[in-house]
C-alpha atoms as a PDB file:
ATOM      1  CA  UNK A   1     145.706 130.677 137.198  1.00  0.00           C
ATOM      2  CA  UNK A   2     147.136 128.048 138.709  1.00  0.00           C
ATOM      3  CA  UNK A   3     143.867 126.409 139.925  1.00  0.00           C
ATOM      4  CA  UNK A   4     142.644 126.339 135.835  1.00  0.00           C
ATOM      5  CA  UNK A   5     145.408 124.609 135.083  1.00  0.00           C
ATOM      6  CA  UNK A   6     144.652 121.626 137.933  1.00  0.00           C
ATOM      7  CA  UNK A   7     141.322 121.439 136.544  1.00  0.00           C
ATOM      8  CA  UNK A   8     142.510 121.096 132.848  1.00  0.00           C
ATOM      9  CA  UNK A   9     144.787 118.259 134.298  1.00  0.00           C
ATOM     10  CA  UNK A  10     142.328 116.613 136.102  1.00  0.00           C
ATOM     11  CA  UNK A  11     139.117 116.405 133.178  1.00  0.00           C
ATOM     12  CA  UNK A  12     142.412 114.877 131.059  1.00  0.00           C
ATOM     13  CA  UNK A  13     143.172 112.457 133.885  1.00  0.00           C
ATOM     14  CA  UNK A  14     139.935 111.839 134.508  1.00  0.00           C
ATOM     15  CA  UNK A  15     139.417 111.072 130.435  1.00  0.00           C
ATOM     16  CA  UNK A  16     142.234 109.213 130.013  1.00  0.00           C
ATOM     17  CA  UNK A  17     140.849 106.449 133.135  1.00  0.00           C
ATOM     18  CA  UNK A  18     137.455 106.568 131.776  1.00  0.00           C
ATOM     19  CA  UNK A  19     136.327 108.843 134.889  1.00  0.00           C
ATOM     20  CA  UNK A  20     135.066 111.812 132.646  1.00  0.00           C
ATOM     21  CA  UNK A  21     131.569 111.371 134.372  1.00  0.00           C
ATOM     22  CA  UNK A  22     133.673 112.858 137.240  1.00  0.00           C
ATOM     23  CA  UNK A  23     135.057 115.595 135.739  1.00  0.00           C
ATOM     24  CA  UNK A  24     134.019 119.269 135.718  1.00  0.00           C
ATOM     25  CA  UNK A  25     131.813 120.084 132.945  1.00  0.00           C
ATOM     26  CA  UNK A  26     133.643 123.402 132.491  1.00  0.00           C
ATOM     27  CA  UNK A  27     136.935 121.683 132.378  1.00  0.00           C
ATOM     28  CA  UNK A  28     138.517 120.906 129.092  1.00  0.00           C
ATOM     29  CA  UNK A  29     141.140 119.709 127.153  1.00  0.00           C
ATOM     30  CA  UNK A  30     144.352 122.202 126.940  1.00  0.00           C
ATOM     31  CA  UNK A  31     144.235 121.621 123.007  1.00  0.00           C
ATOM     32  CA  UNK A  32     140.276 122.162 123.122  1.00  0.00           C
ATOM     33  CA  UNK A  33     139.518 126.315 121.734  1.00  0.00           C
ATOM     34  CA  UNK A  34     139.002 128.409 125.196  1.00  0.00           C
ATOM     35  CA  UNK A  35     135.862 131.079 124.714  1.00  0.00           C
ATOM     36  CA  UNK A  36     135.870 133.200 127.722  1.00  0.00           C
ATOM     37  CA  UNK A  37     139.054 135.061 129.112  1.00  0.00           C
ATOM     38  CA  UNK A  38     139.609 133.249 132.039  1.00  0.00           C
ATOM     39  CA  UNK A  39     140.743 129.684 129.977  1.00  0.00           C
ATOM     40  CA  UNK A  40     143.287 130.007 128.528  1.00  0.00           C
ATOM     41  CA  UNK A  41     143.546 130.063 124.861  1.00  0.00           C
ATOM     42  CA  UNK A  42     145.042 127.199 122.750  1.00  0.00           C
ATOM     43  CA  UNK A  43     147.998 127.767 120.457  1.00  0.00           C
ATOM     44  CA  UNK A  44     147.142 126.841 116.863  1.00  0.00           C
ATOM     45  CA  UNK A  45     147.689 123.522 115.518  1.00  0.00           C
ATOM     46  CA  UNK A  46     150.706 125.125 113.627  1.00  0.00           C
ATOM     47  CA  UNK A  47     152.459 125.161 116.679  1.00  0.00           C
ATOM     48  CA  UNK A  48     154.565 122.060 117.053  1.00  0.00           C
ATOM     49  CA  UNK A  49     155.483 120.490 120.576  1.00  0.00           C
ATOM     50  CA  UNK A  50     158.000 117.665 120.738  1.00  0.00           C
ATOM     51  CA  UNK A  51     158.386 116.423 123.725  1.00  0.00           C
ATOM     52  CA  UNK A  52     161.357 114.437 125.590  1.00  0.00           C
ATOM     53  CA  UNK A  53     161.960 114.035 129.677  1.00  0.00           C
ATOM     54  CA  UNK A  54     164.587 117.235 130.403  1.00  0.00           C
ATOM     55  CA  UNK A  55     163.391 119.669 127.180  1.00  0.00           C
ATOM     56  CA  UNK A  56     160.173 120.642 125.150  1.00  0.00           C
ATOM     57  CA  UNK A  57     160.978 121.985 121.641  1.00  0.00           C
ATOM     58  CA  UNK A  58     158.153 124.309 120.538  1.00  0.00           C
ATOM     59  CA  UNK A  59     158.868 125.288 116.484  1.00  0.00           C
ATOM     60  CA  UNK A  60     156.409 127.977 115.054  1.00  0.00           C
ATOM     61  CA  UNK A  61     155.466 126.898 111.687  1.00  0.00           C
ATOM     62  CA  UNK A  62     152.818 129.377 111.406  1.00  0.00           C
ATOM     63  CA  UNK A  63     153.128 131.841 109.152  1.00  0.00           C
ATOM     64  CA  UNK A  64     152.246 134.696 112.446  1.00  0.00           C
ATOM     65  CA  UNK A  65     154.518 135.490 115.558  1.00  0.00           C
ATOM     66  CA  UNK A  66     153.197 134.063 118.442  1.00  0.00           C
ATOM     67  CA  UNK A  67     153.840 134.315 122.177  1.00  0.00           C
ATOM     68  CA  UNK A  68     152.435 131.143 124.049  1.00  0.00           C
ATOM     69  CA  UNK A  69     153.831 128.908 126.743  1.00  0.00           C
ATOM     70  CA  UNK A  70     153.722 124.917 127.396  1.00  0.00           C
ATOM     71  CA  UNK A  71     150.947 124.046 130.134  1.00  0.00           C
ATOM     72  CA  UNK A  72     151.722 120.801 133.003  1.00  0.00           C
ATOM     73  CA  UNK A  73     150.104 118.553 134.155  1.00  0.00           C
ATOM     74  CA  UNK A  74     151.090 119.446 137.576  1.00  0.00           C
ATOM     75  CA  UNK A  75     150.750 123.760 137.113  1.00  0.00           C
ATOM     76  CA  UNK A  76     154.297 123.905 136.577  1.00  0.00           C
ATOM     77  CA  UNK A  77     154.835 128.167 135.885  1.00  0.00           C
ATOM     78  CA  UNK A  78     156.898 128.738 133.017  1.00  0.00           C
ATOM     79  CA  UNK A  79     157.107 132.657 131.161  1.00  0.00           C
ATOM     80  CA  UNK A  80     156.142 132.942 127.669  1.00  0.00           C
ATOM     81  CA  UNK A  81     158.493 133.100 124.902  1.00  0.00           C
ATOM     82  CA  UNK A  82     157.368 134.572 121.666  1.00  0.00           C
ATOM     83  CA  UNK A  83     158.537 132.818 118.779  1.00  0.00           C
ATOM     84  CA  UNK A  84     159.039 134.105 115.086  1.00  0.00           C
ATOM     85  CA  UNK A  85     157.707 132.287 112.118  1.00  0.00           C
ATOM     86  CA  UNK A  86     160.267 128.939 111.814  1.00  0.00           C
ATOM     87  CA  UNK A  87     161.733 129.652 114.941  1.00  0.00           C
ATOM     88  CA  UNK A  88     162.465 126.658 117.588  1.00  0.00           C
ATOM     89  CA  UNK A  89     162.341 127.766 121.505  1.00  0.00           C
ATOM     90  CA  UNK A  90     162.833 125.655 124.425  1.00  0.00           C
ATOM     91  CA  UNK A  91     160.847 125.049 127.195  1.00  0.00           C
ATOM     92  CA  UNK A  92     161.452 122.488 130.298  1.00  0.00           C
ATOM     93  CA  UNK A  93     160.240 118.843 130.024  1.00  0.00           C
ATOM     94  CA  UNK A  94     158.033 116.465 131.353  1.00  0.00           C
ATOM     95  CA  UNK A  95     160.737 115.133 133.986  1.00  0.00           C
ATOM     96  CA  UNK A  96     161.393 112.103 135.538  1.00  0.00           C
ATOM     97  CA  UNK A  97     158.766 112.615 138.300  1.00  0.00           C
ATOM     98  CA  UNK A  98     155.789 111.478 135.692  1.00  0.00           C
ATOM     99  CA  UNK A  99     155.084 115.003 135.082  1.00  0.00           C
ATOM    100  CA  UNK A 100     153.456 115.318 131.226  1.00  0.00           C
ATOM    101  CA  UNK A 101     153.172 118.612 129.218  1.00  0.00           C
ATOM    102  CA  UNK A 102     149.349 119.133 128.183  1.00  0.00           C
ATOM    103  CA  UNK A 103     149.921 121.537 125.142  1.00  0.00           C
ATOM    104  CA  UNK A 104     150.543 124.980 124.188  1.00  0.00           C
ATOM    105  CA  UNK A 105     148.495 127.915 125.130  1.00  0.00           C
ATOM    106  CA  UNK A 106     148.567 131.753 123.795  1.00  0.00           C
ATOM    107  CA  UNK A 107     149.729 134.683 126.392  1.00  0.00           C
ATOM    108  CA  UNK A 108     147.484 138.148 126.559  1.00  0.00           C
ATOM    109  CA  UNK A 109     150.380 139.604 125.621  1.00  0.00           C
ATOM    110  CA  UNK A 110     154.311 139.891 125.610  1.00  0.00           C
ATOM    111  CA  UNK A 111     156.166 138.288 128.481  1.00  0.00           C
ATOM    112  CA  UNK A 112     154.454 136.602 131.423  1.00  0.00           C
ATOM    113  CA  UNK A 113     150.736 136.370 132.243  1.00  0.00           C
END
């Protein structure tokens, strides 16, 4: 799991310096939709992320329960959290280290995957 999520990081890297020629062609974007069950699938865009440097505030706007966890840029592990229409979880931030937070993904199921 851990090795998908150093790819992801490194085809956004690598698009972000203008190296996507580099990049593996299998590795996408975190916010990109995942089609085979070893990507991980991206939580829908009603699924807000704000960001900061010690916290990540995930509110579920959706009108669905979702379980899902924030994806980083260096394969930080963090459980999921499932989240209730209008609720507001918490997640760790980005740092001070120049770690970033990539986006959202869903979780197979409840708790960790």
């Amino acid at each position: 799991m851990r090795s998908t999520f150093i790819a992801l990081a490194m085809a956004l890297c690598a698009t972000t310096t203008g190296a996507a020629a580099s990049a593996a062609p299998q590795a996408a974007s975190p916010r990109a939709s995942a089609s085979s069950t070893q990507s991980p699938t991206t939580a829908p865009d009603c699924v807000h992320l704000t960001v900061d440097w010690r916290y990540t505030f995930a509110s579920n706007d959706c009108s669905s329960t979702y379980t899902f966890r924030v994806v980083y840029l260096d394969g930080t592990d963090v459980p999921c959290r499932t989240a209730a229409p209008g609720a507001l979880i918490t997640f760790p931030g980005r740092g001070t280290q120049g770690n970033e937070v990539l986006g959202a993904v869903l979780c197979d199921g409840e708790g960790d995957t």
